[in-house]
Protein backbone atom coordinates (compact mmCIF):
# COMPACT_ATOMS: atom_id res chain seq x y z
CA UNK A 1 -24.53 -1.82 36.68
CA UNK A 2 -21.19 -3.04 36.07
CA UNK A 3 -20.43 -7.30 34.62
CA UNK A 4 -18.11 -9.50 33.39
CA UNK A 5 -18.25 -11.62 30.31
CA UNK A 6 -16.93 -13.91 28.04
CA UNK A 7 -16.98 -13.81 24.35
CA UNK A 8 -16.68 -15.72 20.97
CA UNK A 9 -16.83 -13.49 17.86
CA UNK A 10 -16.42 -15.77 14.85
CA UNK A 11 -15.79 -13.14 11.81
CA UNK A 12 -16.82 -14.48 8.11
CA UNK A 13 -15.69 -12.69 4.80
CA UNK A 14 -16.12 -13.81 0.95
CA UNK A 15 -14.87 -11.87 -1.80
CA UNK A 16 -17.03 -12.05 -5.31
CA UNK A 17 -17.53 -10.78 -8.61
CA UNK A 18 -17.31 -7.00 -8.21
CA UNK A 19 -18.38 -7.15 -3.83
CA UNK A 20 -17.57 -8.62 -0.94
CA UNK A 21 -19.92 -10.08 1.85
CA UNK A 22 -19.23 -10.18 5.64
CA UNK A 23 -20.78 -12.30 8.27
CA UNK A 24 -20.49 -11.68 12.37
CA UNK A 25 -22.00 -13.08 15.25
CA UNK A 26 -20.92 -12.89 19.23
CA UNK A 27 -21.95 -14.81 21.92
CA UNK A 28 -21.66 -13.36 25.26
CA UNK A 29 -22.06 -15.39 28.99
CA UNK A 30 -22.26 -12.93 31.79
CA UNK A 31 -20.90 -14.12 35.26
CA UNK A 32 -23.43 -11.76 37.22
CA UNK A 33 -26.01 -14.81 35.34
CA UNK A 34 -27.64 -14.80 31.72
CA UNK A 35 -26.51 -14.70 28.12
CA UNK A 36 -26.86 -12.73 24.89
CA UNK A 37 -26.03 -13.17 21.08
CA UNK A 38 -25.47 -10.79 18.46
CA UNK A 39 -25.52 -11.45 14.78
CA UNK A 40 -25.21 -9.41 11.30
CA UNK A 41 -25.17 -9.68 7.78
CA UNK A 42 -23.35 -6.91 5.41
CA UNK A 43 -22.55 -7.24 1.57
CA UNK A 44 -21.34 -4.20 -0.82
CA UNK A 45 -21.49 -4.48 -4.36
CA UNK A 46 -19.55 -2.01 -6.62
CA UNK A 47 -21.94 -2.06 -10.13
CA UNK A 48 -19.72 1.01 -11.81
CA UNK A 49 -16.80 2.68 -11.82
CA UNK A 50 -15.27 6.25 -14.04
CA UNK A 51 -12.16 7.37 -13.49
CA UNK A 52 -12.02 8.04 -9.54
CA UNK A 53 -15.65 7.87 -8.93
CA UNK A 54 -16.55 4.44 -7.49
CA UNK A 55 -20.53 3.42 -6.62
CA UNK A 56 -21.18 1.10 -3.76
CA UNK A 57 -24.61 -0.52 -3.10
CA UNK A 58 -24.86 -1.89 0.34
CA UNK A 59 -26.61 -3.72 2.71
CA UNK A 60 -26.93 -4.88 6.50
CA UNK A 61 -28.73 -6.72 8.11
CA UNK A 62 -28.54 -8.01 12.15
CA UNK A 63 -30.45 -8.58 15.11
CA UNK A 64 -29.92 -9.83 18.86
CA UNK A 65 -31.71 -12.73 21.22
CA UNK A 66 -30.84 -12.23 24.70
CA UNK A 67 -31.72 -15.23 27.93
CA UNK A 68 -34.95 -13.42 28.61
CA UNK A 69 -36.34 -13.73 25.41
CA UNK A 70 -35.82 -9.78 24.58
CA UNK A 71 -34.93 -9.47 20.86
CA UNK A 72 -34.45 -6.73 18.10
CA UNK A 73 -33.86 -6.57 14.38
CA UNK A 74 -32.51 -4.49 11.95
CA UNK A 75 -32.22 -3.71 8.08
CA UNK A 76 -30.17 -1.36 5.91
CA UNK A 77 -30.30 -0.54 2.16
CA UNK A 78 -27.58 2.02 0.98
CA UNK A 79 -25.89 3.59 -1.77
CA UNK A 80 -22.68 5.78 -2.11
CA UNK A 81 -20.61 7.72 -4.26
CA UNK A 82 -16.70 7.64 -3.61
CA UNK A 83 -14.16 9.62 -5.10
CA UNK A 84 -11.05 8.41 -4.48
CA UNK A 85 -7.38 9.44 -4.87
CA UNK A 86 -3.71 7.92 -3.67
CA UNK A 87 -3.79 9.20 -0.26
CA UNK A 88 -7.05 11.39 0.30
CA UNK A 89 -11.11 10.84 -0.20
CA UNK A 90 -14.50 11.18 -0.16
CA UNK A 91 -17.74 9.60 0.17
CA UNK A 92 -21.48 10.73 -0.25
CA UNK A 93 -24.22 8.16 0.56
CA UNK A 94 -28.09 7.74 1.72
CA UNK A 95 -30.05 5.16 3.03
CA UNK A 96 -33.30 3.15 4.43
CA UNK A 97 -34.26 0.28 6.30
CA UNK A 98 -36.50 -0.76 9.30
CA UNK A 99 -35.48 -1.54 13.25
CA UNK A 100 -37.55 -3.81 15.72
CA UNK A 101 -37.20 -3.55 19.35
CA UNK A 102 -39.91 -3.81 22.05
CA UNK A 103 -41.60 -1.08 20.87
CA UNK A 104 -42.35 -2.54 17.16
CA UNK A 105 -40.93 -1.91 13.82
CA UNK A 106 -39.80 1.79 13.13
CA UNK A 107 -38.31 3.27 9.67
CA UNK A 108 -35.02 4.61 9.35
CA UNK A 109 -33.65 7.03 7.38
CA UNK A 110 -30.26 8.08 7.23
CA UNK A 111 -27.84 9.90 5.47
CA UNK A 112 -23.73 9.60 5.37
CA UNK A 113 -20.89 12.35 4.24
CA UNK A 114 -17.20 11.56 4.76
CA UNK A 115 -13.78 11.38 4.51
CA UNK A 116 -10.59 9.89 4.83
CA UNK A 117 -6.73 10.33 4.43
CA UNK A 118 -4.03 8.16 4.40
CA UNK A 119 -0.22 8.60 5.08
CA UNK A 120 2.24 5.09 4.60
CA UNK A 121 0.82 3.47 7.91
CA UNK A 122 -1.39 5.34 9.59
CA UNK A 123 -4.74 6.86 8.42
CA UNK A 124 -7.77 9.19 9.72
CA UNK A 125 -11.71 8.90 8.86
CA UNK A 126 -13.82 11.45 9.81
CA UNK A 127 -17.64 10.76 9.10
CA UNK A 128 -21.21 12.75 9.81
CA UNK A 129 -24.32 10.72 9.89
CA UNK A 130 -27.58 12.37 10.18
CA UNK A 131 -29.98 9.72 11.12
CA UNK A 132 -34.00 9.90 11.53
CA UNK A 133 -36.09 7.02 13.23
CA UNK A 134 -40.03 6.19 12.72
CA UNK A 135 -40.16 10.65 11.97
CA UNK A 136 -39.81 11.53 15.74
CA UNK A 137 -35.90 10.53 16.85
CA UNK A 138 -32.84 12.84 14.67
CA UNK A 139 -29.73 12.77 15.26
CA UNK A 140 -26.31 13.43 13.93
CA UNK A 141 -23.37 11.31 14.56
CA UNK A 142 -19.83 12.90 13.86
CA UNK A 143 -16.84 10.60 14.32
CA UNK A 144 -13.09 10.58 13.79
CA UNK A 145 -11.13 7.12 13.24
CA UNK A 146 -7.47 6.88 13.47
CA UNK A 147 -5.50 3.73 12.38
CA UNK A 148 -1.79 2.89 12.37
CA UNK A 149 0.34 0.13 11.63
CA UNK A 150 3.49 -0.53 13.08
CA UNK A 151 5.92 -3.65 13.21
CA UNK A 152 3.67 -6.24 14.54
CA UNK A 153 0.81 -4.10 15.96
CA UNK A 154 -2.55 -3.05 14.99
CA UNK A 155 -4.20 0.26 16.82
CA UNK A 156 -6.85 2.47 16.76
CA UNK A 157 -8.54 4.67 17.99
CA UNK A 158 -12.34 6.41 17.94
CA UNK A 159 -13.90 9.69 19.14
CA UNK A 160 -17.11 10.69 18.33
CA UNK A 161 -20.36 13.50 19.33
CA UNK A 162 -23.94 13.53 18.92
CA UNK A 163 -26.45 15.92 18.72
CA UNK A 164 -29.78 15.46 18.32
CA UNK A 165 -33.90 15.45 19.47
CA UNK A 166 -36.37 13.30 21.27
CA UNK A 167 -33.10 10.76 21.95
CA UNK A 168 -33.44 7.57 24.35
CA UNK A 169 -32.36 8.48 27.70
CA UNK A 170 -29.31 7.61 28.42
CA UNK A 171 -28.22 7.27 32.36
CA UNK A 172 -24.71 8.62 32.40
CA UNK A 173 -26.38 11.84 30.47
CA UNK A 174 -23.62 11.27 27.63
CA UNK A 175 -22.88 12.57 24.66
CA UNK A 176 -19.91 11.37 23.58
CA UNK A 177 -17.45 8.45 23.45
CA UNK A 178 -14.14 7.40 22.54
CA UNK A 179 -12.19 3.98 22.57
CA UNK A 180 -8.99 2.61 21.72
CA UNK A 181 -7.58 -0.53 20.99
CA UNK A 182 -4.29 -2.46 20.02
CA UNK A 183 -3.55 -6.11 18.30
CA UNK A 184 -0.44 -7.74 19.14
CA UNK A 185 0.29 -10.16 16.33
CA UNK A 186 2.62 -12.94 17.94
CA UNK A 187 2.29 -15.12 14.62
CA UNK A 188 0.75 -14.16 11.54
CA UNK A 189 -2.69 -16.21 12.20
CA UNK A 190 -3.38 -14.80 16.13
CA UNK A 191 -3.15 -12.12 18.36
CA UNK A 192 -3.57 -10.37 21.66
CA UNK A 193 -6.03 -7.72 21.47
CA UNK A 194 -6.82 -5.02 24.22
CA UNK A 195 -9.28 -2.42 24.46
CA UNK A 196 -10.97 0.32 26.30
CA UNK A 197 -13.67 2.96 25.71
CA UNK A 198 -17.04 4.41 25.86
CA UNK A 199 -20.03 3.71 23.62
CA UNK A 200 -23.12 5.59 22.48
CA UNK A 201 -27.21 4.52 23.05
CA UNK A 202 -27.97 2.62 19.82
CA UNK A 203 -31.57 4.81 19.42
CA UNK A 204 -32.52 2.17 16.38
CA UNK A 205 -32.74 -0.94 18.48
CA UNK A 206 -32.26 0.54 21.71
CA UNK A 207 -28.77 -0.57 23.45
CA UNK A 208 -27.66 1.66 26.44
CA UNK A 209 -24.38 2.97 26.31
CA UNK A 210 -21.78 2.24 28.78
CA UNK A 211 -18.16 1.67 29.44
CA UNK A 212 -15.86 -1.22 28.86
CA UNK A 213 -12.60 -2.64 29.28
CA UNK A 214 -11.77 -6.17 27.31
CA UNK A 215 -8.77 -8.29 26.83
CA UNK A 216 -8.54 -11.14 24.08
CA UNK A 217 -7.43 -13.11 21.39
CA UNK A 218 -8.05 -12.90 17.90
CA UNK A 219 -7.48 -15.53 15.08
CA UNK A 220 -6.96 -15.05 11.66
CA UNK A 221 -6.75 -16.68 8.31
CA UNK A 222 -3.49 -17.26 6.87
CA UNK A 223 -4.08 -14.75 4.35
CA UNK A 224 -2.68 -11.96 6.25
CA UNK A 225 -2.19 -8.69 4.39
CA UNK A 226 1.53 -8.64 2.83
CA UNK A 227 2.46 -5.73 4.64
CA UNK A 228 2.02 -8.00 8.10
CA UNK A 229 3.29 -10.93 6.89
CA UNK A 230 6.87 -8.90 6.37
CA UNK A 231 7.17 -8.65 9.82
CA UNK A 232 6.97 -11.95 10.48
CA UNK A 233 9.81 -12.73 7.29
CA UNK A 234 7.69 -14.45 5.86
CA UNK A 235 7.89 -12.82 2.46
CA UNK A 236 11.27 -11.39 0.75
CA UNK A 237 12.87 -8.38 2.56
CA UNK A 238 13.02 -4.91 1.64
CA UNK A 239 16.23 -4.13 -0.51
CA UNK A 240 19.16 -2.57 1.54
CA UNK A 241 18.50 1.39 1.55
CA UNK A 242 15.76 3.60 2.67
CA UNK A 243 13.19 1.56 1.16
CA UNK A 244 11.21 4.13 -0.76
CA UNK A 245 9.94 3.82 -4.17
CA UNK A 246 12.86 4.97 -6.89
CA UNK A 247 10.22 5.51 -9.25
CA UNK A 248 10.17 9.37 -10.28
CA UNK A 249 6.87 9.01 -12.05
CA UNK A 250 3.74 6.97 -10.65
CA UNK A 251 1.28 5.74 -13.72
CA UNK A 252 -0.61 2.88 -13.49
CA UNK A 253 -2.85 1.57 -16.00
CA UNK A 254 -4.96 -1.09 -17.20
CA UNK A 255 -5.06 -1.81 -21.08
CA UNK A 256 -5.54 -4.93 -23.84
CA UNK A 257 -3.00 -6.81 -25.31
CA UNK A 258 -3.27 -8.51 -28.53
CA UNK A 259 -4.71 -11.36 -27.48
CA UNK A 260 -7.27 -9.50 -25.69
CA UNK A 261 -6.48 -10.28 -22.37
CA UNK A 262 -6.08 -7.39 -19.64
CA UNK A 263 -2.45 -6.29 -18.41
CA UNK A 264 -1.36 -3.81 -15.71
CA UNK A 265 1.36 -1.00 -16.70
CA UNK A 266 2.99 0.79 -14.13
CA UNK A 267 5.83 4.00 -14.94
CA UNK A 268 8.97 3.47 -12.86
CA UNK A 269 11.62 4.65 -15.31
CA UNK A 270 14.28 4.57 -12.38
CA UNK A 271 12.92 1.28 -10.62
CA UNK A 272 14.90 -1.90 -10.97
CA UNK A 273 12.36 -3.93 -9.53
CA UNK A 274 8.04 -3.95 -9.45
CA UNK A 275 6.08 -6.60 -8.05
CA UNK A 276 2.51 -6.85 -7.69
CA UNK A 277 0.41 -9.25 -5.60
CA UNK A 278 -3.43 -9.17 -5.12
CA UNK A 279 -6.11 -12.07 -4.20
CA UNK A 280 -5.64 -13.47 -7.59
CA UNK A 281 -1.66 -14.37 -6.86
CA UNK A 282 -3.05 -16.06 -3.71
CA UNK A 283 -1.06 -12.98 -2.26
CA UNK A 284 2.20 -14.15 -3.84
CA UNK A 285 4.10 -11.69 -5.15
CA UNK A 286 4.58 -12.05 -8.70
CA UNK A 287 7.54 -9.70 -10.24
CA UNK A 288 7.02 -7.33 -13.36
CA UNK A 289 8.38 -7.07 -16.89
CA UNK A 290 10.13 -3.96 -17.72
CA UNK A 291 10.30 -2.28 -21.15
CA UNK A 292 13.13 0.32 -22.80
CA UNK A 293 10.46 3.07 -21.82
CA UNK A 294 10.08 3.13 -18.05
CA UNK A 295 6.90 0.67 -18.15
CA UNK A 296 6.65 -1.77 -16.06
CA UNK A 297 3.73 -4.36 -17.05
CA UNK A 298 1.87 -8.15 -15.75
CA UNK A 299 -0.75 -10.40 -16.76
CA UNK A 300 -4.28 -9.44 -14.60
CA UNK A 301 -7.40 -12.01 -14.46
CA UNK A 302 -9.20 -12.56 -17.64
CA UNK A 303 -12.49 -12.80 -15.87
CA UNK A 304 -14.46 -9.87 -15.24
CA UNK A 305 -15.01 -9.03 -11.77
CA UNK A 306 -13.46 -6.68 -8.63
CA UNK A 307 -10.04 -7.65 -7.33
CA UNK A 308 -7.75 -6.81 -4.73
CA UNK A 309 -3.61 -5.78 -5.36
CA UNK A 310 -1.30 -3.55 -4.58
CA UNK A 311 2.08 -2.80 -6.01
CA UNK A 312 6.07 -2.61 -4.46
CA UNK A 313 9.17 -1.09 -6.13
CA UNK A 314 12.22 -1.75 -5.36
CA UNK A 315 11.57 -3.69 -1.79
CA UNK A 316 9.30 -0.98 0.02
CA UNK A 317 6.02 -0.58 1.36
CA UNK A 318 3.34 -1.97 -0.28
CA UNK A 319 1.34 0.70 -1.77
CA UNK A 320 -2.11 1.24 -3.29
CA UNK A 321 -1.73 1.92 -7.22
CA UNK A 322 -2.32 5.44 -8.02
CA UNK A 323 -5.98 6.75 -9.48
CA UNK A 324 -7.16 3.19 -7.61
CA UNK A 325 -9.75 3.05 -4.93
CA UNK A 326 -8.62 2.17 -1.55
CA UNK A 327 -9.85 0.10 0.81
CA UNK A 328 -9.79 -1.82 4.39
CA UNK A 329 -8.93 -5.55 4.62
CA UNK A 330 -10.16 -7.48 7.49
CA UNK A 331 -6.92 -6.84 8.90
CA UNK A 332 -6.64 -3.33 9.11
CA UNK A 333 -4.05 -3.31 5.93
CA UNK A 334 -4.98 -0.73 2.95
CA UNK A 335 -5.54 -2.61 -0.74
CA UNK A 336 -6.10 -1.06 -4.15
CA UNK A 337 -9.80 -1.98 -5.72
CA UNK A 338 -9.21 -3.40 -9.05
CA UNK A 339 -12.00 -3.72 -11.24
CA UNK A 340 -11.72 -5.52 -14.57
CA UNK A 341 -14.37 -5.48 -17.04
């Protein structure tokens, strides 16, 4: 059965002490008659951190009312273990929850093993999710995300397989899917977005799979990652050149100073020129004092709590500082995890 529908998808994120907490919902009107809303609930809270090993507590939950009163429910507890370097990493995690469909409540169990790599704009995720439901459904997900950035647009890209027993049927008989999909940015605060794929059976709350095509537009905050708002000049240029780091040596770290406040150093002995922005320079980029020895070093937050930054040197790219943890803004832009104690 093929439909056509229109959709609002207000997207909701707050940043806290050490976490983050995300709120979606859709709301769909179908021209062949009927309507159906979606809704979820996620939050990740980072308790510790040693040296490159990060670990994230998690949790989702969503559910879905539909016109003829059909509904289901879900809930997620996780944990995960990330190790995490400039451009590669990895990620261990388990979980368990319940699902509600039709057919009652059901436990969950699953299980997650992954990683990623990143190279200036574009970046790959591969994941594998084993996945049990109420001891009769398993099933193993493998996917691979791709992500680039380039000028003013966002794309991606997603392929993924499953195997597994005692699955829902599925009509079309498959077993894989891939999309894609591209944001065109014409200002800073909204884009065009296309996009085009397959999708799996959701065997937790039941969801066919299918095929889709959409077309729409997406608004955003002001807040833009910096990287983005560059292409609109909108912050200052890259200096004339190549616009690679000059610095031969990449150290960051974060000590005391005598009044016991927290600084950031950063070794660029050829650099003439570091600047560091984050959420707690409103995104502003703030420049860096140098010293006779190659260190480069700024004022961070006094209050204790997770942060996000990222440095520049010397008018290029944005970059995650090295040893940090990095992660995915709500823009598809890549941010370095600072975590201040």
């Amino acid at each position: 059965m093929s439909t056509t529908a229109a959709a609002i998808t207000p997207d909701i994120r707050f940043d806290f002490d050490r976490g983050s907490a995300e709120a979606v919902g859709t709301l769909s009107q179908f021209t062949s008659g009927g309507w159906s809303s979606q809704g979820s609930l996620s939050t990740s809270f980072f308790p510790a951190q040693a040296g490159n090993l990060l670990l994230e507590l998690s949790g989702f939950g969503g559910g879905s009312y539909h016109q003829d009163g059909t509904r289901t429910g879900e809930g997620i507890a996780n944990g995960r273990v990330h190790f995490s370097g400039e451009r590669v990493g990895l990620f261990a995690g388990a979980g368990i929850g319940t699902t509600w469909n039709v057919g009652g409540w059901r436990r969950v169990l699953l299980g997650e093993v992954g990683g990623w790599m990143r190279s200036g704009p574009r970046s790959g995720l591969v994941t594998l999710s084993p996945t049990v439901v109420d001891d009769t459904t398993r099933y193993v997900d493998g996917q691979l995300s791709l992500e680039a950035t380039r000028d003013r647009f966002d794309l991606s890209a997603v392929a993924g397989y499953r195997r597994g027993s005692r699955l829902p049927v599925d009509l079309s008989g498959a077993k894989s899917w891939m999309s894609f999909s591209a944001t065109g940015w014409v200002t800073p605060v909204w884009g065009v977005v296309a996009a085009a794929g397959t999708y799996p059976v959701d065997p937790t709350q039941g969801f066919p799979g299918g095929r889709f095509i959409s077309v729409g537009v997406r608004l955003a905050s002001a807040r833009r990652n910096t990287a983005t708002l560059q292409n609109f000049g909108l912050k200052s240029p890259p200096a004339s050149g190549s616009g690679e780091s000059s610095g031969e040596a990449d150290v960051f770290r974060v000590v005391k100073n005598a009044q016991g406040g927290k600084v950031l150093q950063y070794r660029a002995p050829t650099a003439t020129r570091v600047e560091m922005t984050g959420d707690f320079t409103q995104w502003v980029p703030v420049s860096l004092q140098r010293s006779a020895d190659g260190w480069w070093t700024g004022e961070l937050p006094r209050a204790a709590g997770t942060y996000q930054m990222n440095l520049r040197v010397d008018g290029g790219p944005w970059i995650v500082p090295p040893g940090m943890l990095s992660m995915k803004d709500e823009f598809g832009g890549v941010t370095g995890l600072l975590v201040i104690e």
